[in-house]
N, C-alpha and C. Protein backbone atom coordinates (compact mmCIF):
# COMPACT_ATOMS: atom_id res chain seq x y z
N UNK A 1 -177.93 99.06 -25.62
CA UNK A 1 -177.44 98.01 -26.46
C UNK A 1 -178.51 97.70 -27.52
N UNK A 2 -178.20 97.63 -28.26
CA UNK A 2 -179.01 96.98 -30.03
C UNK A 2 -178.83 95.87 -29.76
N UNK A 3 -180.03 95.04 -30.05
CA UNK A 3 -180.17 93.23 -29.82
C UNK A 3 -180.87 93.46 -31.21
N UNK A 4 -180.51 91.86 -31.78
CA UNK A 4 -181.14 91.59 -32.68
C UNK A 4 -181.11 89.54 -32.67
N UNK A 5 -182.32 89.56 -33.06
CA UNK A 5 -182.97 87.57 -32.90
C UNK A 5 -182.21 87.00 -33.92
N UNK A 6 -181.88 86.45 -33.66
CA UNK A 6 -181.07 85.51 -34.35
C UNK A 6 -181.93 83.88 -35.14
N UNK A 7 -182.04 83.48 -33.83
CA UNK A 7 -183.09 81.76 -34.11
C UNK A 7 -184.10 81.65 -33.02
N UNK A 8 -184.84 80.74 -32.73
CA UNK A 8 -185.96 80.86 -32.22
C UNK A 8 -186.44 79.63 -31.96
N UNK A 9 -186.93 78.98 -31.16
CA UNK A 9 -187.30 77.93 -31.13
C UNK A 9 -189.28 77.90 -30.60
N UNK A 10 -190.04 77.21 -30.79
CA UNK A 10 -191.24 76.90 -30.74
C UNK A 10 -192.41 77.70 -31.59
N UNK A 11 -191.77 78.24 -32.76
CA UNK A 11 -192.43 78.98 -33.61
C UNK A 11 -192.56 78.65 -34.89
N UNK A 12 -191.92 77.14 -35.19
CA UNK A 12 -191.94 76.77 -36.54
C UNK A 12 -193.52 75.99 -37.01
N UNK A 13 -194.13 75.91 -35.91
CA UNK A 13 -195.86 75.09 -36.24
C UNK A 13 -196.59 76.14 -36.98
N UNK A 14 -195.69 77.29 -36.69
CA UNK A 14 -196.76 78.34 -37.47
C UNK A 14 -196.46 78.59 -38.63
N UNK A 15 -195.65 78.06 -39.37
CA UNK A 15 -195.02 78.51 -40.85
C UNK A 15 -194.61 79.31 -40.88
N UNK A 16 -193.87 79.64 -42.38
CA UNK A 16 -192.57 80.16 -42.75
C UNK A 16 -192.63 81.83 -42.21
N UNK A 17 -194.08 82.14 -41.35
CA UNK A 17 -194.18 83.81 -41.16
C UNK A 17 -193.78 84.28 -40.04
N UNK A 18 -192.99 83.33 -39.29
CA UNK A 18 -192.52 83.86 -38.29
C UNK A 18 -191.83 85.10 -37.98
N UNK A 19 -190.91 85.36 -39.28
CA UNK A 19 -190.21 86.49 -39.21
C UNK A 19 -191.41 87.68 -39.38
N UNK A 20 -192.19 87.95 -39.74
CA UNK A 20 -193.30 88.56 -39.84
C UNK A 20 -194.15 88.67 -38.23
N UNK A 21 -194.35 87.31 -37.90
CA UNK A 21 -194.48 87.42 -36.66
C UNK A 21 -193.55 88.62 -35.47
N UNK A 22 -192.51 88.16 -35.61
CA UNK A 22 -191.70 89.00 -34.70
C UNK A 22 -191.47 90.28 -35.10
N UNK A 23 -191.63 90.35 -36.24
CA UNK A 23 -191.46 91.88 -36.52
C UNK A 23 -192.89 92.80 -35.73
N UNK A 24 -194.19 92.22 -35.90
CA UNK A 24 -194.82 92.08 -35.86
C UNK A 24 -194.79 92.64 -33.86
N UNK A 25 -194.43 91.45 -33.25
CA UNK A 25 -194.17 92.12 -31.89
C UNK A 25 -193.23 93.05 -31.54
N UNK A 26 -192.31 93.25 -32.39
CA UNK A 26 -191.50 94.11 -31.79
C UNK A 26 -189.94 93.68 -31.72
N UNK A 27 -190.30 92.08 -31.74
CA UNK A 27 -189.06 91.25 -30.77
C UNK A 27 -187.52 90.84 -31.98
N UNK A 28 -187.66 91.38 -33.59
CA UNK A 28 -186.82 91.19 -34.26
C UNK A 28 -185.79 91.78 -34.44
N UNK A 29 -185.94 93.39 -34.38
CA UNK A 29 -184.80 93.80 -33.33
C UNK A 29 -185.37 94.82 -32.23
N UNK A 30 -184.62 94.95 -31.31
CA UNK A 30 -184.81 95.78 -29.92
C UNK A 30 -183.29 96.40 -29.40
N UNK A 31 -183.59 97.28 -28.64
CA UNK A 31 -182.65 97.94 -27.30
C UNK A 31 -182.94 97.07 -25.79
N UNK A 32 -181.84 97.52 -25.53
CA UNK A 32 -182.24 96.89 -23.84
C UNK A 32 -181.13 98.43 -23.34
N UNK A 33 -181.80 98.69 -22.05
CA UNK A 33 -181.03 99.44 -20.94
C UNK A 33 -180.58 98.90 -20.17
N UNK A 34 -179.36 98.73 -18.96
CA UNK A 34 -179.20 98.09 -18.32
C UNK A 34 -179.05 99.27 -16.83
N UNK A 35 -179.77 99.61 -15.68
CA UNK A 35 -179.55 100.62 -14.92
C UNK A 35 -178.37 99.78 -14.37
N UNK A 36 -177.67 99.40 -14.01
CA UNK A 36 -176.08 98.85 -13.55
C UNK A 36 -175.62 97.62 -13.96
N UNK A 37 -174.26 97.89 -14.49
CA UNK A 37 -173.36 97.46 -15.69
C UNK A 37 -172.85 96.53 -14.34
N UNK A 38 -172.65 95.26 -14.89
CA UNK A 38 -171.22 94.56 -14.44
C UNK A 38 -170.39 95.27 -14.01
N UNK A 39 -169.72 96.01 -14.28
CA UNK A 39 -168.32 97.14 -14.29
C UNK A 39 -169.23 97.82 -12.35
N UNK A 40 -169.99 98.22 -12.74
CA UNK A 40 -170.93 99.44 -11.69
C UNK A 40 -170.50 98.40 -10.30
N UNK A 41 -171.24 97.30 -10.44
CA UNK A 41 -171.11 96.37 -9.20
C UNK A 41 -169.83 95.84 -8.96
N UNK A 42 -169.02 95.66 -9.96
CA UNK A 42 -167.81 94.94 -9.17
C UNK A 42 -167.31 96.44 -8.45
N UNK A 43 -167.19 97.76 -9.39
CA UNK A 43 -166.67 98.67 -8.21
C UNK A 43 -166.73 98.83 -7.07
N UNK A 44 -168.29 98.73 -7.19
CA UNK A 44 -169.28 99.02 -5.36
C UNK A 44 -168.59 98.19 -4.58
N UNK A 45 -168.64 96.99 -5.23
CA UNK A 45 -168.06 95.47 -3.96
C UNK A 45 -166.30 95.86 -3.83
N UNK A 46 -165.59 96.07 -4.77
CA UNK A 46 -164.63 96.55 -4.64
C UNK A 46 -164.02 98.04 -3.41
N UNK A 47 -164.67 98.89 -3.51
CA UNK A 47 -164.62 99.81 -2.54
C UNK A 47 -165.32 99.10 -1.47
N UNK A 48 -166.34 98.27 -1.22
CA UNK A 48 -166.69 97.67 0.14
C UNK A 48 -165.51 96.49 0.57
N UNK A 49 -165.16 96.11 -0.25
CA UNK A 49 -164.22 95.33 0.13
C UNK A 49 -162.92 96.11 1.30
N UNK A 50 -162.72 97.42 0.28
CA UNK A 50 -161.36 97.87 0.74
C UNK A 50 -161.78 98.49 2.18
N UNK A 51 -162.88 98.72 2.64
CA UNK A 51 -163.10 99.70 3.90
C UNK A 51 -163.60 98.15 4.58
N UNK A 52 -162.55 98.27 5.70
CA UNK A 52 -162.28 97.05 6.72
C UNK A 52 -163.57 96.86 7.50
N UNK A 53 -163.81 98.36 7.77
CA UNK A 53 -165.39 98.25 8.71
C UNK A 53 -166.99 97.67 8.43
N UNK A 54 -166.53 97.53 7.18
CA UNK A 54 -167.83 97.15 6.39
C UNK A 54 -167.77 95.69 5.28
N UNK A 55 -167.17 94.65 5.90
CA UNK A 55 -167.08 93.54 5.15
C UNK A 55 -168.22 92.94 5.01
N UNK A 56 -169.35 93.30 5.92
CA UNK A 56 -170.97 92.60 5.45
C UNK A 56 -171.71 92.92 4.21
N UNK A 57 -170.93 93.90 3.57
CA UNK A 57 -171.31 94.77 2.37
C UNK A 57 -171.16 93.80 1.28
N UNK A 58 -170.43 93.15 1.33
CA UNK A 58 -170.44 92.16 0.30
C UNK A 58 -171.19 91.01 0.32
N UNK A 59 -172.01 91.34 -0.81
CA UNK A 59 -172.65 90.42 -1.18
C UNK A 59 -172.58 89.47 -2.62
N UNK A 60 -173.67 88.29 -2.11
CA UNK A 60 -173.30 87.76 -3.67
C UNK A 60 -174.62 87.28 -4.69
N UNK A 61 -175.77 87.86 -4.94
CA UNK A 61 -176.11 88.26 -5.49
C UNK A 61 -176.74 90.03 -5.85
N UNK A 62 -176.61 90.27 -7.38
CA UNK A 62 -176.84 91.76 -7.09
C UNK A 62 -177.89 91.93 -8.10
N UNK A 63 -178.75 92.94 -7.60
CA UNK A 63 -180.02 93.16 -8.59
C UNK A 63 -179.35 94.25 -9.23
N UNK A 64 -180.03 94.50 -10.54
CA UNK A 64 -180.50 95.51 -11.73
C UNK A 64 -182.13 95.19 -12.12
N UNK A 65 -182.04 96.34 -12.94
CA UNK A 65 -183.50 96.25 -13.95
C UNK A 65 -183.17 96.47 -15.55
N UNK A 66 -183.91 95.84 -16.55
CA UNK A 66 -183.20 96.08 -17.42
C UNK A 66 -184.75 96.37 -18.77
N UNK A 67 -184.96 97.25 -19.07
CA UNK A 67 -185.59 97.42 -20.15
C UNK A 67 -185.38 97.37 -21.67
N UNK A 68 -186.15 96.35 -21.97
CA UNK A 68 -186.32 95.91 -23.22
C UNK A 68 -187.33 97.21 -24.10
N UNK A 69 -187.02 97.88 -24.83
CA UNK A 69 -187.47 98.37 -25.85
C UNK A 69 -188.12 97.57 -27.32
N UNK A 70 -189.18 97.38 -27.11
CA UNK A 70 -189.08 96.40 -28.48
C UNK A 70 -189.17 97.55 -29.77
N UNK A 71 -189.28 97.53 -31.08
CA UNK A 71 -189.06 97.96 -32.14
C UNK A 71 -189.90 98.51 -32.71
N UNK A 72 -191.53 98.37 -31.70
CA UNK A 72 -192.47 98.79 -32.01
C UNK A 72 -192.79 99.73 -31.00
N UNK A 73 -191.85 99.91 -30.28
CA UNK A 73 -191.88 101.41 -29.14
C UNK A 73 -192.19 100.95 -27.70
N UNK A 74 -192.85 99.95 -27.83
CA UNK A 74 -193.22 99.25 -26.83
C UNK A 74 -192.45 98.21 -25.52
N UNK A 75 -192.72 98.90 -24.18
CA UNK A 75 -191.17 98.90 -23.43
C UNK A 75 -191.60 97.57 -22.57
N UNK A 76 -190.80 96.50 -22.80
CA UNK A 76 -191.29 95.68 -21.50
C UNK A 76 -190.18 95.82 -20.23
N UNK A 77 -190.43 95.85 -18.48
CA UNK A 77 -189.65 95.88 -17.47
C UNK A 77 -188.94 94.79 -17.36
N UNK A 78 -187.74 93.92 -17.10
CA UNK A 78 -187.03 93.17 -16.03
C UNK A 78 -186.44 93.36 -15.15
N UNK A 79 -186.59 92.97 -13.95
CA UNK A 79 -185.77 92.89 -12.80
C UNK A 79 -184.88 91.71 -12.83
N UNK A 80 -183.64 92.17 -12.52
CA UNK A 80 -182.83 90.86 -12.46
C UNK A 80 -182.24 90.62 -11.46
N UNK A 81 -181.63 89.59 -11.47
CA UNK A 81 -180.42 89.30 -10.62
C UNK A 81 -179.53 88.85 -11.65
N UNK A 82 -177.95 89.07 -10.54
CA UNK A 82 -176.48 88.32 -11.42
C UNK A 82 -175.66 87.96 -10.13
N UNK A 83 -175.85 86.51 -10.34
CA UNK A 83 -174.57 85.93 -9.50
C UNK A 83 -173.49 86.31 -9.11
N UNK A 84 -172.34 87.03 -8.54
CA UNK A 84 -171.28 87.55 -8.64
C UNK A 84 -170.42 87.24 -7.22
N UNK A 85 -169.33 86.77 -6.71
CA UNK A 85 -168.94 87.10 -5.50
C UNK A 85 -167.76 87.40 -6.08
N UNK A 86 -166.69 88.57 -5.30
CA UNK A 86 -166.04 88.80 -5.40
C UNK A 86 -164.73 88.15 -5.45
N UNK A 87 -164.94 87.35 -4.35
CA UNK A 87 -163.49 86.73 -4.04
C UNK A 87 -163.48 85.28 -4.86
N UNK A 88 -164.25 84.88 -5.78
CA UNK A 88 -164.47 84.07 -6.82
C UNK A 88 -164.69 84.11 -8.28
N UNK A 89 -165.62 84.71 -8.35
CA UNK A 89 -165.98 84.94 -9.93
C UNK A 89 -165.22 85.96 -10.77
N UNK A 90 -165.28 85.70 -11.76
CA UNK A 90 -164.69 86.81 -12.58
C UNK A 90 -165.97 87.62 -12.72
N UNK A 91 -165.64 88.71 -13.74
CA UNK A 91 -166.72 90.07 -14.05
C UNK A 91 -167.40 89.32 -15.65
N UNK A 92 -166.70 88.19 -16.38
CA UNK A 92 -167.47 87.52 -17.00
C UNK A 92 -168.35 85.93 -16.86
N UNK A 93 -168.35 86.20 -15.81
CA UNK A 93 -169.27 84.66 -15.33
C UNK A 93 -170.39 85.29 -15.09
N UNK A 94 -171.28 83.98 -15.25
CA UNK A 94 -172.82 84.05 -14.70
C UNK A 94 -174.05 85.19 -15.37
N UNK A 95 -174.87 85.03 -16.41
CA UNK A 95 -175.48 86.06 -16.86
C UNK A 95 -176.61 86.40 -15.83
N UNK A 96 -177.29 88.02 -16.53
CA UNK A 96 -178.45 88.22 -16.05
C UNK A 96 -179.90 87.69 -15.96
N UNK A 97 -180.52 87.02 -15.04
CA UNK A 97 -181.25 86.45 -15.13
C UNK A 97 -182.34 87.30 -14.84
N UNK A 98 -183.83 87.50 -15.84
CA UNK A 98 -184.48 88.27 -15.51
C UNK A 98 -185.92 87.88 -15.67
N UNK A 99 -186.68 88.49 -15.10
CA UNK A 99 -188.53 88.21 -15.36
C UNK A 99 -188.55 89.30 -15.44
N UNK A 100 -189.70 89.16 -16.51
CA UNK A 100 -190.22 90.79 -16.46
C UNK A 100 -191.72 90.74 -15.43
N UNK A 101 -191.77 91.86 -15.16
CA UNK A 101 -192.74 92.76 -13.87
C UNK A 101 -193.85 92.69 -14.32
N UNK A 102 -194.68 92.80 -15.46
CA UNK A 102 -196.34 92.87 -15.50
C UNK A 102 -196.84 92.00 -14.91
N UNK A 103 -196.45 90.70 -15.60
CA UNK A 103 -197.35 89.81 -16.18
C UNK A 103 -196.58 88.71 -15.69
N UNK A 104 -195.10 88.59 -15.10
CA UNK A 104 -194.53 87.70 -14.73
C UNK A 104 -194.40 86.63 -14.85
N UNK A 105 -194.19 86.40 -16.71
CA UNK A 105 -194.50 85.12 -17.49
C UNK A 105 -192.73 85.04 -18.58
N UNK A 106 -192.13 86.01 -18.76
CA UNK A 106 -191.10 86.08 -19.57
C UNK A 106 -190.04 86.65 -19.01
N UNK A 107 -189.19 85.74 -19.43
CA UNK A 107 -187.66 85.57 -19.10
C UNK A 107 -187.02 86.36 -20.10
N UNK A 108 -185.91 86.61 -19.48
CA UNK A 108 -184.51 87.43 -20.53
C UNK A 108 -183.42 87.03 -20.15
N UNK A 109 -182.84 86.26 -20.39
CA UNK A 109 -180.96 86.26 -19.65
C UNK A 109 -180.08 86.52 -21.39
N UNK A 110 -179.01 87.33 -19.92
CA UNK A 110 -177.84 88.39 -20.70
C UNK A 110 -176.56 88.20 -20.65
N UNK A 111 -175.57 87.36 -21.29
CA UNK A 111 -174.65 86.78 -20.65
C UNK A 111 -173.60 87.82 -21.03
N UNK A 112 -171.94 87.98 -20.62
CA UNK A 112 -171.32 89.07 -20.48
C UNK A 112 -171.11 89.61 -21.98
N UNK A 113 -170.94 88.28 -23.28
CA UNK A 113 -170.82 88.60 -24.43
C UNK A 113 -171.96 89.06 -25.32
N UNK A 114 -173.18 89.42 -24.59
CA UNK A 114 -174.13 89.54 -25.36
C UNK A 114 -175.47 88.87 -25.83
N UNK A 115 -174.93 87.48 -25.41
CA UNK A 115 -175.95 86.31 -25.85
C UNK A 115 -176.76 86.37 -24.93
N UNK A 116 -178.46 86.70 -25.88
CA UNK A 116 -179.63 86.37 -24.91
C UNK A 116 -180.42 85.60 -25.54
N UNK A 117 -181.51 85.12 -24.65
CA UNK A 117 -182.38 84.47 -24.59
C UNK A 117 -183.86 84.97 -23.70
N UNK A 118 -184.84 84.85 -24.54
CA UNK A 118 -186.19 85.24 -24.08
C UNK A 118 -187.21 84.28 -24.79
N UNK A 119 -187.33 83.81 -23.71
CA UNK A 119 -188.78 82.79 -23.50
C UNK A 119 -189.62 83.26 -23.08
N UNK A 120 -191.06 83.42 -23.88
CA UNK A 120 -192.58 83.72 -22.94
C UNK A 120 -193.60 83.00 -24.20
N UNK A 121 -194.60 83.97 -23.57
CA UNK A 121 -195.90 82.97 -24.84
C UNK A 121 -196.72 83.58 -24.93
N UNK A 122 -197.59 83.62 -25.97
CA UNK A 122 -198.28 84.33 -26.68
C UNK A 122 -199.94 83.11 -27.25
N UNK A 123 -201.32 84.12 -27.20
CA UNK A 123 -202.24 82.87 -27.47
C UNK A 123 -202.27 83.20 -28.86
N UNK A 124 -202.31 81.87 -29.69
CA UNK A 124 -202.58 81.46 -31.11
C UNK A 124 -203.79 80.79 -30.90
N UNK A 125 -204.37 81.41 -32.44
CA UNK A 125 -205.38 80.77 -32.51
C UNK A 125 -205.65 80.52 -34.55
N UNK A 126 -205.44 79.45 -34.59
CA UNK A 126 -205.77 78.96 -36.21
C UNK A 126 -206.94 78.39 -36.60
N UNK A 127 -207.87 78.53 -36.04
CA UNK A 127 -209.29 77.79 -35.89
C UNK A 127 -210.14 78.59 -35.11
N UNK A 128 -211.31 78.52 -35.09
CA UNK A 128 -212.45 79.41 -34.03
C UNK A 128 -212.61 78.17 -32.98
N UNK A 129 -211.83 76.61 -33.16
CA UNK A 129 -212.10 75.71 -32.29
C UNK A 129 -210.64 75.74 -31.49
N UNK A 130 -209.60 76.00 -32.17
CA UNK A 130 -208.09 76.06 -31.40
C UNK A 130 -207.51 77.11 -31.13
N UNK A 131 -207.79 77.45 -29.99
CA UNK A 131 -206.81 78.08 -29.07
C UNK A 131 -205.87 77.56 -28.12
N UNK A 132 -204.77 78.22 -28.26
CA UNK A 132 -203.68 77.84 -27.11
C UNK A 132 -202.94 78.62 -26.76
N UNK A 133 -201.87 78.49 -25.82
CA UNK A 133 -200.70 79.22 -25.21
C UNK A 133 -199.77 78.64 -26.06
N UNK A 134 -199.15 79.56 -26.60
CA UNK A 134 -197.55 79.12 -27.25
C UNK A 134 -196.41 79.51 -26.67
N UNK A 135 -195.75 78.65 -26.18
CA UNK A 135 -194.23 79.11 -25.61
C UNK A 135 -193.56 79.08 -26.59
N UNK A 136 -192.74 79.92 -26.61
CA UNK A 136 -191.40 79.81 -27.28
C UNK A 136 -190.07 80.26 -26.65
N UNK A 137 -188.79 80.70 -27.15
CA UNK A 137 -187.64 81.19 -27.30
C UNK A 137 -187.43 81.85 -28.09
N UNK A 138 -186.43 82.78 -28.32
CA UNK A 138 -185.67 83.55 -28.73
C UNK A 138 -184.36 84.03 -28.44
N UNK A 139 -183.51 83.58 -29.27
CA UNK A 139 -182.05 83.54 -29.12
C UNK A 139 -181.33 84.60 -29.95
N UNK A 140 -180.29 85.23 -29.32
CA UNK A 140 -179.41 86.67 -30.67
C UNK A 140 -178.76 86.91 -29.57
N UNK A 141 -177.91 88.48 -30.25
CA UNK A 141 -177.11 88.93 -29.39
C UNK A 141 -177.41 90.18 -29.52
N UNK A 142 -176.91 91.06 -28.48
CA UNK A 142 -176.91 92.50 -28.04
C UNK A 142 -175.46 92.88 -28.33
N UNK A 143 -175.37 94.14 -28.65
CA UNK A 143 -174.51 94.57 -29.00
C UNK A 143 -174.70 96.37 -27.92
N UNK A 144 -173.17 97.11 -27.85
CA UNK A 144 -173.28 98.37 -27.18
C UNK A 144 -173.46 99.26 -28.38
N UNK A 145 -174.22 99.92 -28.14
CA UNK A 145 -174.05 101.23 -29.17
C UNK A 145 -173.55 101.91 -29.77
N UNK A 146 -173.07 102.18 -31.14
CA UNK A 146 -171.81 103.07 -30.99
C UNK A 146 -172.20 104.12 -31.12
């Protein structure tokens, strides 16, 4: 899927270079992989459903991993989870909720239409006396490939 940022929140203290900024990391546009689709898991639970002998098979949360490609080549990991039970939810409820694996500081959620969100932080420094941690957000959508 092609993602691209849309708006952003906790990056406006730095002036109008934000977009520079993100280009900058990578994060203005990106790919994401997803190793199992919505579609993948409702099947699985679906065929566990239908074989009588094995109703413990269903479960209701299900992991994936999902790699972010940023734009500068540079790949960050998530592991996720997605809410799902069968005999309740539809295949569009509940997005992917993810941390990524290094550094275990940034979030990604993926909701069924595309809309994500990634929060983490980065140190700024505008002074040789100010340093800090900056959190922010990042909001857009993903799109499938054609």
């Amino acid at each position: 899927m092609d993602c691209k940022t849309l708006r952003h929140s906790g990056l406006d203290f730095i002036g109008k270079d934000y977009e520079e900024i993100l280009a900058y990391y990578g994060l203005d546009k990106f790919s994401i992989k997803i190793s199992r689709s919505r579609k993948s898991i409702l099947e699985n639970q679906m065929s566990y459903r239908d074989q009588k002998n094995k109703p413990s098979q269903l479960k209701n949360v299900h992991f994936s991993e999902i790699i972010l490609n940023k734009s500068n080549n540079y790949p960050l990991v998530f592991h996720c989870s997605w809410r799902f039970n069968l005999k309740i939810d539809k295949i569009t409820d509940n997005p992917y909720e993810c941390i990524e694996q290094k550094n275990k500081k940034d979030l990604f959620s993926l909701d069924y239409k595309g809309n994500f969100s990634l929060s983490s932080s980065f140190n700024f420094e505008n002074s040789k006396d100010l340093k800090r941690q900056t959190l922010h957000s990042l909001f857009g959508v993903c799109m499938k490939k054609k």
